[in-house]
N, C-alpha and C. Protein backbone atom coordinates (compact mmCIF):
# COMPACT_ATOMS: atom_id res chain seq x y z
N UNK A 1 86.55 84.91 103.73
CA UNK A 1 86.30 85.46 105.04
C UNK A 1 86.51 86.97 105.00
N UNK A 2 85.64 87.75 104.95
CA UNK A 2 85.59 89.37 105.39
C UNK A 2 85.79 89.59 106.97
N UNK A 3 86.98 90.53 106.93
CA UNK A 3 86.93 91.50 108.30
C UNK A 3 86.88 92.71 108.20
N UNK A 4 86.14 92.92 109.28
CA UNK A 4 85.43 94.33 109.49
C UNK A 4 85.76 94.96 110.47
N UNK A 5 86.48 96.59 110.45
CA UNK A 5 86.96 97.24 111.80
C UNK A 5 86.20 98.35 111.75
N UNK A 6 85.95 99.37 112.46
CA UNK A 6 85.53 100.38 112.49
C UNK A 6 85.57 101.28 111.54
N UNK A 7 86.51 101.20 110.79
CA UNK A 7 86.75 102.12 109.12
C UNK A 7 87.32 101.48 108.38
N UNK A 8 87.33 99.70 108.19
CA UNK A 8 88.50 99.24 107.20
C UNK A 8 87.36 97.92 107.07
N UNK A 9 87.38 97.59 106.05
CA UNK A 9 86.84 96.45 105.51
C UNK A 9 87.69 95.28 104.29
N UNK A 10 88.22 94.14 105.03
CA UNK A 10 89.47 93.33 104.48
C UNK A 10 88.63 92.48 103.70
N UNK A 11 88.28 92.50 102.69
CA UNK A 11 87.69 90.90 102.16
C UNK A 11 88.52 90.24 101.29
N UNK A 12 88.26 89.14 100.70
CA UNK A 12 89.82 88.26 100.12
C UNK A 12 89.83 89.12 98.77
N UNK A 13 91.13 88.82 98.26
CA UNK A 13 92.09 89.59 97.32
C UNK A 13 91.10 88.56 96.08
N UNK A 14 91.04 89.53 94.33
CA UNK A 14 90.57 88.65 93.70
C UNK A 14 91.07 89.46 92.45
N UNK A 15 91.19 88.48 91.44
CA UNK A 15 92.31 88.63 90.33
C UNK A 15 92.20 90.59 89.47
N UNK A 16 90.79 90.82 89.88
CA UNK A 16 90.31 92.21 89.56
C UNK A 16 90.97 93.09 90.07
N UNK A 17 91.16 92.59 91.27
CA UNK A 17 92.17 93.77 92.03
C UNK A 17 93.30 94.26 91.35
N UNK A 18 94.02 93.34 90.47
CA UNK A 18 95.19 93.73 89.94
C UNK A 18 95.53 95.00 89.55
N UNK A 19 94.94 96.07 88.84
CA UNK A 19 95.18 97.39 88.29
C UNK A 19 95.20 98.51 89.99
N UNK A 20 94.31 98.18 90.95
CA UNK A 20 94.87 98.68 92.11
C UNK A 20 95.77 98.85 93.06
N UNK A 21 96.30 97.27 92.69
CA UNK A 21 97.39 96.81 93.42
C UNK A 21 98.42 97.48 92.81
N UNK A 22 98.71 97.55 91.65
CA UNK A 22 99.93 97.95 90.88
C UNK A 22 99.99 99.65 91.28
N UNK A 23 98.94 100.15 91.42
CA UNK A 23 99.38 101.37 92.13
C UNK A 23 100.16 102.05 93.36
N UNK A 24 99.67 101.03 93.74
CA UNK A 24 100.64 100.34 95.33
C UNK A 24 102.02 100.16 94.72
N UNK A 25 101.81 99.20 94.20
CA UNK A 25 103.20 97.94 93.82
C UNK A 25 104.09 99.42 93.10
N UNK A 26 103.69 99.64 92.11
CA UNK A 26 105.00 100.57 90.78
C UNK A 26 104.88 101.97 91.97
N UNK A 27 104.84 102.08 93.18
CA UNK A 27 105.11 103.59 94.20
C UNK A 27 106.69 102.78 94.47
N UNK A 28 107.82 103.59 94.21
CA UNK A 28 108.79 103.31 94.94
C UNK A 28 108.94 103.78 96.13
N UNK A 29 108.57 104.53 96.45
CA UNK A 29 108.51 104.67 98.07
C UNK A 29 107.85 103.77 98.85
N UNK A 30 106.52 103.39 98.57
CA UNK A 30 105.97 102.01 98.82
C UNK A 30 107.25 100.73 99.05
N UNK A 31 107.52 100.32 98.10
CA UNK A 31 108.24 99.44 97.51
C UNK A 31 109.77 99.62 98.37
N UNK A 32 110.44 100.30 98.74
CA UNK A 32 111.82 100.76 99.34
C UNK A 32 112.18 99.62 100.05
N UNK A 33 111.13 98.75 101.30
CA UNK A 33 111.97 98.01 101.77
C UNK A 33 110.82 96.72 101.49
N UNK A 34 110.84 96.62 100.11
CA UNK A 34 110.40 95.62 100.07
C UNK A 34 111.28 94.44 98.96
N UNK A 35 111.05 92.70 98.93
CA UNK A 35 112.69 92.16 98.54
C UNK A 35 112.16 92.39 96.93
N UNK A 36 111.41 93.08 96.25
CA UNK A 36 111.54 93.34 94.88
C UNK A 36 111.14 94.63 95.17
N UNK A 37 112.11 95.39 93.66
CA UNK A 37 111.91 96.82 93.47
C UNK A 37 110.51 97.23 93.37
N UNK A 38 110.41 98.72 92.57
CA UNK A 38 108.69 98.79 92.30
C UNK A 38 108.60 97.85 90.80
N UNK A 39 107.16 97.29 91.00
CA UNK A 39 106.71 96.69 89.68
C UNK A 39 106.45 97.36 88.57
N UNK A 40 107.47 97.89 87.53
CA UNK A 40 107.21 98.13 86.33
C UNK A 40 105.78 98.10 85.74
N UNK A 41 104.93 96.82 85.60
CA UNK A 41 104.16 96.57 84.24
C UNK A 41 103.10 96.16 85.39
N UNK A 42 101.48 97.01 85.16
CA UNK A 42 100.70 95.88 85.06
C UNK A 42 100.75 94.49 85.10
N UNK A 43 100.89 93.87 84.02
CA UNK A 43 101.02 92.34 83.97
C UNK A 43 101.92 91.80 84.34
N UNK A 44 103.24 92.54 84.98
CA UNK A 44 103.85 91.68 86.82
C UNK A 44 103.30 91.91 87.92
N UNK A 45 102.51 93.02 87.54
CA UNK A 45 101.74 93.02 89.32
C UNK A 45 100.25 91.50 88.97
N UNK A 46 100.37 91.68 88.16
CA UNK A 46 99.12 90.57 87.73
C UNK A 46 99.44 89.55 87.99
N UNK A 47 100.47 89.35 87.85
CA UNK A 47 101.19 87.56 87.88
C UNK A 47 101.78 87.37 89.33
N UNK A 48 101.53 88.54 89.96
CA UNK A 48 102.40 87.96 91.32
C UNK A 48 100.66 88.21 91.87
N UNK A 49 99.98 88.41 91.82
CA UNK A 49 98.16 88.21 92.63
C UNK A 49 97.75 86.72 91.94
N UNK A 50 97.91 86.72 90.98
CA UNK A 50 97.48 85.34 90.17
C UNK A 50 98.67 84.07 91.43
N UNK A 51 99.70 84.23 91.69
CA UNK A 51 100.39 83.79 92.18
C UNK A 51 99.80 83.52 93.82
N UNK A 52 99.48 84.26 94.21
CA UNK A 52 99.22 85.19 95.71
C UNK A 52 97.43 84.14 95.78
N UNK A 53 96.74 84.36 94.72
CA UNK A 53 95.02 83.53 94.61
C UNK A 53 95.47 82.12 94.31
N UNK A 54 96.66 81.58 93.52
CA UNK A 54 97.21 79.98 93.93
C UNK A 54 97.11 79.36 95.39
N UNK A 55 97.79 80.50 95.86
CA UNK A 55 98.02 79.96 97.28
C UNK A 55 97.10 79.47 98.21
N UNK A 56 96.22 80.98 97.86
CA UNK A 56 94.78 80.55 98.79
C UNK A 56 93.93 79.42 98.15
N UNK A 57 94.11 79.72 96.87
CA UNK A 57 93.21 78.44 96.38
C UNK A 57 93.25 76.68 96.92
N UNK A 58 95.17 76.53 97.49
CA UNK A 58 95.74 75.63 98.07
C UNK A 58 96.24 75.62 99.55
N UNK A 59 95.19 76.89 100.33
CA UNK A 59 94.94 76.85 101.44
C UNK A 59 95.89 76.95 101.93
N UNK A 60 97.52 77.47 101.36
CA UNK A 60 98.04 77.96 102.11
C UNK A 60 98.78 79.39 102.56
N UNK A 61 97.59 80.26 102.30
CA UNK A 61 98.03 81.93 102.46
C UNK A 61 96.40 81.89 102.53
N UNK A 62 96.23 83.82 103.41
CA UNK A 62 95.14 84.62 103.47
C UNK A 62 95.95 85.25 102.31
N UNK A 63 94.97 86.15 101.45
CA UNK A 63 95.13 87.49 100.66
C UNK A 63 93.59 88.19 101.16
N UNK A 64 93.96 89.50 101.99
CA UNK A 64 92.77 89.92 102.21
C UNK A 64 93.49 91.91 101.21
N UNK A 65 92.05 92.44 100.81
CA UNK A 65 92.23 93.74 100.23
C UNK A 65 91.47 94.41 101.37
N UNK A 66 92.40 95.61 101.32
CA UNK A 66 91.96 96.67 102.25
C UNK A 66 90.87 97.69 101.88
N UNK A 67 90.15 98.05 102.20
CA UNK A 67 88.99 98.77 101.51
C UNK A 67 88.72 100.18 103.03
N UNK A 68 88.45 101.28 102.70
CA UNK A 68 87.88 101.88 103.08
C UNK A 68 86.35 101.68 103.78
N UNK A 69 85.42 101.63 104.74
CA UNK A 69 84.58 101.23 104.94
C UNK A 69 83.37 102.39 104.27
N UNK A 70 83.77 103.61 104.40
CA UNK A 70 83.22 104.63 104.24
C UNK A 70 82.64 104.57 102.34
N UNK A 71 84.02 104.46 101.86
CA UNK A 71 84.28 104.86 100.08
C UNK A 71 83.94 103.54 99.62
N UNK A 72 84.63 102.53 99.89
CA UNK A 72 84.98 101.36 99.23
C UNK A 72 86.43 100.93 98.85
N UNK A 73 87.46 102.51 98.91
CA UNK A 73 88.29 102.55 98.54
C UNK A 73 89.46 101.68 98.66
N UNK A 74 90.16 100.71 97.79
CA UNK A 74 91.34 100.04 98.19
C UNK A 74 92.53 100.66 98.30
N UNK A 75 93.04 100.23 99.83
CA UNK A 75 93.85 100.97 99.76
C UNK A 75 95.46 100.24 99.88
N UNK A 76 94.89 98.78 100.14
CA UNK A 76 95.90 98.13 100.34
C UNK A 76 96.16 96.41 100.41
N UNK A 77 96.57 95.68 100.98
CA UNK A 77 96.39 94.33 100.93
C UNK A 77 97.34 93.56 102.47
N UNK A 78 96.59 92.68 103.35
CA UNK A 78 97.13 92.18 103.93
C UNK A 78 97.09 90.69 103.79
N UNK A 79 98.04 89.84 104.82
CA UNK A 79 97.75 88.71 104.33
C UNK A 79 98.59 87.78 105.39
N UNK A 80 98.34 86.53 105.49
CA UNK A 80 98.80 85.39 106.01
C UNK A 80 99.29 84.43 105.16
N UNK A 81 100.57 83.74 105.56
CA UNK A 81 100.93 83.14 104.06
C UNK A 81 101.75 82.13 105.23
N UNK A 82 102.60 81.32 104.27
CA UNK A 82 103.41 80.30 105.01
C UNK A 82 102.90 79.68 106.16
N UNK A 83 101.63 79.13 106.23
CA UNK A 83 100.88 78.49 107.12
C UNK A 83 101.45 77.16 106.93
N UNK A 84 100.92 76.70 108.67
CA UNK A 84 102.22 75.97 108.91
C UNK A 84 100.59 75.46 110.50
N UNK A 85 100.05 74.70 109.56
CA UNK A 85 99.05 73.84 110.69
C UNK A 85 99.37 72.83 111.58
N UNK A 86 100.05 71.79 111.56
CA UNK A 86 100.61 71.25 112.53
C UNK A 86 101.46 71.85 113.20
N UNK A 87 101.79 73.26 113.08
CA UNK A 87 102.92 74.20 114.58
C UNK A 87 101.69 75.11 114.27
N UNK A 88 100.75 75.59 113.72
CA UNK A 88 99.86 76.49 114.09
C UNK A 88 100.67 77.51 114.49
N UNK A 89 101.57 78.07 112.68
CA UNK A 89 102.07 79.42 112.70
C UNK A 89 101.75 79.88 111.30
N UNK A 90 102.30 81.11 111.22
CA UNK A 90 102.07 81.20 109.98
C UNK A 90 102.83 82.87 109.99
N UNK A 91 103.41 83.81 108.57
CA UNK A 91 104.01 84.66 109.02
C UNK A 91 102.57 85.47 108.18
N UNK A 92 102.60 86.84 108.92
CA UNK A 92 101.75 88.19 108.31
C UNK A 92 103.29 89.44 107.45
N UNK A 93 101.91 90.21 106.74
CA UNK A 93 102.53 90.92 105.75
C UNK A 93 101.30 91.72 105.68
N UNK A 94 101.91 93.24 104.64
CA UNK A 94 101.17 94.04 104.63
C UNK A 94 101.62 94.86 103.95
N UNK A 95 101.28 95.72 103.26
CA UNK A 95 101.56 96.66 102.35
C UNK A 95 100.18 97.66 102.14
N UNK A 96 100.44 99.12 102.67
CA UNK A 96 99.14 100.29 102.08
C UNK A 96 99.56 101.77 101.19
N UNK A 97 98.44 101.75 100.17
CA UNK A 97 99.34 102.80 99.77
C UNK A 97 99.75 104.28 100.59
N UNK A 98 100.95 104.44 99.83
CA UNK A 98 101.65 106.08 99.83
C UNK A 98 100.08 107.27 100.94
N UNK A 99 99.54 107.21 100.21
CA UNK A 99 98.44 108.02 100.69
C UNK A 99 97.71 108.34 101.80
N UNK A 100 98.07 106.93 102.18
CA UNK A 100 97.18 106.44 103.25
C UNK A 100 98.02 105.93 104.69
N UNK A 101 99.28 106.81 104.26
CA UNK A 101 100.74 106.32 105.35
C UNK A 101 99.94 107.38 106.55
N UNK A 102 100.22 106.79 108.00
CA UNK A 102 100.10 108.02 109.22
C UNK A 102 98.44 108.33 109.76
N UNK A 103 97.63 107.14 109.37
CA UNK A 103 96.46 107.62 109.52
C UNK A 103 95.79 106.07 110.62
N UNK A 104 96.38 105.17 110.27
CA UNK A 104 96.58 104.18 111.34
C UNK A 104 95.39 103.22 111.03
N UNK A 105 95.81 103.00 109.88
CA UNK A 105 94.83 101.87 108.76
C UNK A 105 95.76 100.78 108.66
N UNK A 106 96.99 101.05 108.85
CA UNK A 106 97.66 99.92 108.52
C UNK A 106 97.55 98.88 110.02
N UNK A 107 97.83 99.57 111.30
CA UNK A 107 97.60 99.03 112.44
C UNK A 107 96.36 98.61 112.56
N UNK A 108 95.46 99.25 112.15
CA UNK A 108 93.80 98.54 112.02
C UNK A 108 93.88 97.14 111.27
N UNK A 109 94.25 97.59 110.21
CA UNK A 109 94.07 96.46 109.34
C UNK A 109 95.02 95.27 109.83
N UNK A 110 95.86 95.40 110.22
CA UNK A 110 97.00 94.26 110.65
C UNK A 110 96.42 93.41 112.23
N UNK A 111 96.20 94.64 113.16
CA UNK A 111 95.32 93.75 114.23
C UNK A 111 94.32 93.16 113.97
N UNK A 112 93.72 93.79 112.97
CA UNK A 112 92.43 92.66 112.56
C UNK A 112 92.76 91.29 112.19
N UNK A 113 93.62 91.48 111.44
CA UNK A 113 94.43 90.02 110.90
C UNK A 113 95.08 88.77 111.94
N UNK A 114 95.32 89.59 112.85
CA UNK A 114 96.01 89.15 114.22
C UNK A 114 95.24 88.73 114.65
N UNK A 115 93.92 89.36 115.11
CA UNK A 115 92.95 88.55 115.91
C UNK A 115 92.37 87.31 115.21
N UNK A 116 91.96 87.54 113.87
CA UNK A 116 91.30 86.37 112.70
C UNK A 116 92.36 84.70 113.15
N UNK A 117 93.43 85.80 113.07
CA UNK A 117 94.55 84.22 113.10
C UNK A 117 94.61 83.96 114.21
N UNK A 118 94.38 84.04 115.78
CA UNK A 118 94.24 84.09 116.76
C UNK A 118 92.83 82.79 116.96
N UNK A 119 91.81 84.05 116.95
CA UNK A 119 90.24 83.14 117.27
C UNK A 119 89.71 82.33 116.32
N UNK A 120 89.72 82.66 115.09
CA UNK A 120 89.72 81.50 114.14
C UNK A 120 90.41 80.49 113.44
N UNK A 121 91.34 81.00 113.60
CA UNK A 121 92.12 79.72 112.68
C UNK A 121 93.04 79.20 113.64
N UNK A 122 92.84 79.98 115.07
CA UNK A 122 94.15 79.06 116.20
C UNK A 122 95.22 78.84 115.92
N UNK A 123 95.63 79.74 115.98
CA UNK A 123 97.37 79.91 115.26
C UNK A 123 97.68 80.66 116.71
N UNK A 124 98.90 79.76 117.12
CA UNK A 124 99.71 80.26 118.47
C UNK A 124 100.83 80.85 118.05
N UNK A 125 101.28 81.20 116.69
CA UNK A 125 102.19 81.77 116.78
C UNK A 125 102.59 83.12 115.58
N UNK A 126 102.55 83.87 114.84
CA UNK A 126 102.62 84.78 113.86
C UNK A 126 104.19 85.07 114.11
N UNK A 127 105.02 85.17 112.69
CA UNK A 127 106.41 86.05 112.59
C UNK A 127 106.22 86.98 111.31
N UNK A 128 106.83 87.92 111.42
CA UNK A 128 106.85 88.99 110.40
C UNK A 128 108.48 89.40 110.09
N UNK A 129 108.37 89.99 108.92
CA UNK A 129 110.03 89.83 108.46
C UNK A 129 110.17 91.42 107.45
N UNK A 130 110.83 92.14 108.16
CA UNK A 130 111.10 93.42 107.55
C UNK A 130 112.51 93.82 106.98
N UNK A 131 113.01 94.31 106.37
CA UNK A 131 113.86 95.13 106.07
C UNK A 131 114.16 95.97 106.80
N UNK A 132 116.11 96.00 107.68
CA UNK A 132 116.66 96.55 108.23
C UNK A 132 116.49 98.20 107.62
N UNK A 133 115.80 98.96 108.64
CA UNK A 133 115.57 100.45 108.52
C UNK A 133 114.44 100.58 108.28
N UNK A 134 113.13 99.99 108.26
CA UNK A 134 111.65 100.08 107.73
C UNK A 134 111.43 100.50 109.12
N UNK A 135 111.21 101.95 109.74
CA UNK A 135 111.48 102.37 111.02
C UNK A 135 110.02 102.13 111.29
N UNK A 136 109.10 102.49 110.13
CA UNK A 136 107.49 101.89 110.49
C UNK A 136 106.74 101.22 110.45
N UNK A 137 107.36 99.96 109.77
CA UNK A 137 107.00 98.83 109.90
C UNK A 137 107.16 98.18 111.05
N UNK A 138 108.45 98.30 111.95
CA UNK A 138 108.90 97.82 112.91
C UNK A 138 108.37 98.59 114.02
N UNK A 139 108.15 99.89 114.27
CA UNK A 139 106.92 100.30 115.07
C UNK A 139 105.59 99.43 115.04
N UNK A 140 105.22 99.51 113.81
CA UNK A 140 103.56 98.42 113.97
C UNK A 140 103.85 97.40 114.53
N UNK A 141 105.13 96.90 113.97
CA UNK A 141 104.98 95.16 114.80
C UNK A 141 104.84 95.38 116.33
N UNK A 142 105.71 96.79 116.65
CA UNK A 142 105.99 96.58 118.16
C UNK A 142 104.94 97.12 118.59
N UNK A 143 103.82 97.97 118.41
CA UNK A 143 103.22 98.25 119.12
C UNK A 143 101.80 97.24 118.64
N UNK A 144 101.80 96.04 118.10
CA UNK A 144 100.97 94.82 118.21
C UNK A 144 101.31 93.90 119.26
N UNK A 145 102.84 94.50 119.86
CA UNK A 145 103.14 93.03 120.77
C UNK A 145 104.35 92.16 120.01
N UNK A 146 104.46 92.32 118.98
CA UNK A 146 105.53 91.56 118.27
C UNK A 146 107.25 91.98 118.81
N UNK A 147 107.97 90.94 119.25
CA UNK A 147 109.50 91.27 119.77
C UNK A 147 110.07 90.52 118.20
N UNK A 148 111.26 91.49 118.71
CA UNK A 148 112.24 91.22 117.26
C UNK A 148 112.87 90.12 118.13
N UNK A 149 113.12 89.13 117.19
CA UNK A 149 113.86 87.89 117.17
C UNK A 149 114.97 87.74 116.99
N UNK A 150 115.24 88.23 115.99
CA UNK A 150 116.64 88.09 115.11
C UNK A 150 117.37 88.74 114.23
N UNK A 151 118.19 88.84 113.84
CA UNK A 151 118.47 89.57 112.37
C UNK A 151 119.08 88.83 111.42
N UNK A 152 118.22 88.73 110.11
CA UNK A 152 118.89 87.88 109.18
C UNK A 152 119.77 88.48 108.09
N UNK A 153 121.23 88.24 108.13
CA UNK A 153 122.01 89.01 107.56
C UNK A 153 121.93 88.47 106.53
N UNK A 154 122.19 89.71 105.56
CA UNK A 154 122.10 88.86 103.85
C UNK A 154 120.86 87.97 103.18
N UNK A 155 119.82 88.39 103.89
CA UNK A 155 118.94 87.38 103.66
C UNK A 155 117.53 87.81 102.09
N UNK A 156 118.14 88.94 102.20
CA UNK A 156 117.41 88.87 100.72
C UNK A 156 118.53 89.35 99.47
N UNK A 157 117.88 88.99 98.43
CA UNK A 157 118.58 89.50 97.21
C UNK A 157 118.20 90.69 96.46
N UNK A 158 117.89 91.97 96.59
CA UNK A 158 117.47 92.69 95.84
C UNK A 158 118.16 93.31 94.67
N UNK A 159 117.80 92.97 93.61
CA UNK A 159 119.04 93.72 92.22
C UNK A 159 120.17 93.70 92.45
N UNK A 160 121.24 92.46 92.80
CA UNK A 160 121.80 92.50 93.37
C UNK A 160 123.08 92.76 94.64
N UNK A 161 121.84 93.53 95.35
CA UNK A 161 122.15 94.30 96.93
C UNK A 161 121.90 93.14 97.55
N UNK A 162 122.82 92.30 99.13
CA UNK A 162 122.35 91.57 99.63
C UNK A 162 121.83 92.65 100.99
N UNK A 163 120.30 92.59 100.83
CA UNK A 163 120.13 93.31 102.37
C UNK A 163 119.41 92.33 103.59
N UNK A 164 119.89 92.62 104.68
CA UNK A 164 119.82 92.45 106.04
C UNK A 164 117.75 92.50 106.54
N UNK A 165 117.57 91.84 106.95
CA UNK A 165 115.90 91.71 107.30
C UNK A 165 115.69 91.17 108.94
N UNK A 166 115.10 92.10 109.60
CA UNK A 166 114.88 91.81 111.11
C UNK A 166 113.30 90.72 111.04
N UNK A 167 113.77 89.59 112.04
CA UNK A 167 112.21 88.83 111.99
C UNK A 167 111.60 89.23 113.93
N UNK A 168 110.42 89.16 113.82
CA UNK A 168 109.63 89.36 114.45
C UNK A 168 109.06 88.46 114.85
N UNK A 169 108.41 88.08 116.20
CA UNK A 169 107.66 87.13 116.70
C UNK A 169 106.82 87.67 117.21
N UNK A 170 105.39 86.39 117.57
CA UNK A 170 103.88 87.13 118.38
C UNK A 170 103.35 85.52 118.79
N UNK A 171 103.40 85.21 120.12
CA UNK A 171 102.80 84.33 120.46
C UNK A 171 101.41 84.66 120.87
N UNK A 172 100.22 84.19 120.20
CA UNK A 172 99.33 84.45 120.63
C UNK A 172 98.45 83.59 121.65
């Protein structure tokens, strides 16, 4: 399934992508509040998309790539995962590169996703799950409509740091 916004074109993620993604993935600034560091190697960013095209293959995650409408350019990857059809939820995610921070591709691209899971696939409910201090991640959620829920203390493991992750809700 391709979505199309006014300057962003999402079509599904495919194992080629890998050498783009890792440009994304090995940015530690990218990467800061995310529950693994930056990806070292090529062939771990490979194995976690190979991982990521399982899912969809077993229908249960979107992987959509972000593309420029203009260039073609990828710039990023969104996605629906942990689908959950009998409660018709499922949580969103997102990641764009360094480059492309402040220009409001990521809010494009994420409402697009919102609506897809909305009118097509009838999902009444979306949660999103950030890392305590991701001051702009937690702006996008809020200005989609998403209220913070909760805070999960200790809830990830990173190199062994236990950090704190705020979840988000969106009844649609």
């Amino acid at each position: 399934m391709i979505l199309e916004t006014s300057r962003l074109r999402l079509r599904p993620m495919r194992s080629t992508d890998a050498d783009d993604l890792h440009l994304i993935m090995s940015d530690v600034e990218v990467m800061a509040f995310w529950d693994i560091t930056q990806v070292e190697t090529p062939e771990l960013t490979a194995a976690i998309l190979e991982g990521q095209l399982a899912e969809v293959e077993a229908k249960k995650a979107f992987y959509w790539a972000v593309e420029l409408t203009e260039t073609g350019a990828f710039i990023g990857s969104c996605d629906l995962s942990e689908i959950d059809r009998r409660h018709k939820r499922a949580e969103i995610g997102f990641i764009i590169a360094k480059a492309w921070w402040g220009d409001g591709y990521a809010l494009e691209a994420v409402s697009a996703v919102v609506d897809h899971a909305a009118q097509m696939l009838r999902l009444q409910r979306l949660t999103a799950r950030t890392h305590l201090g991701n001051v702009r991640s937690v702006r996008l959620l809020e200005r989609l409509g998403f209220t913070q829920e909760g805070l999960l203390r200790g809830y990830v493991d990173r190199d062994g740091e236990r950090r704190d992750c705020l979840m988000f809700g969106l009844l649609l």
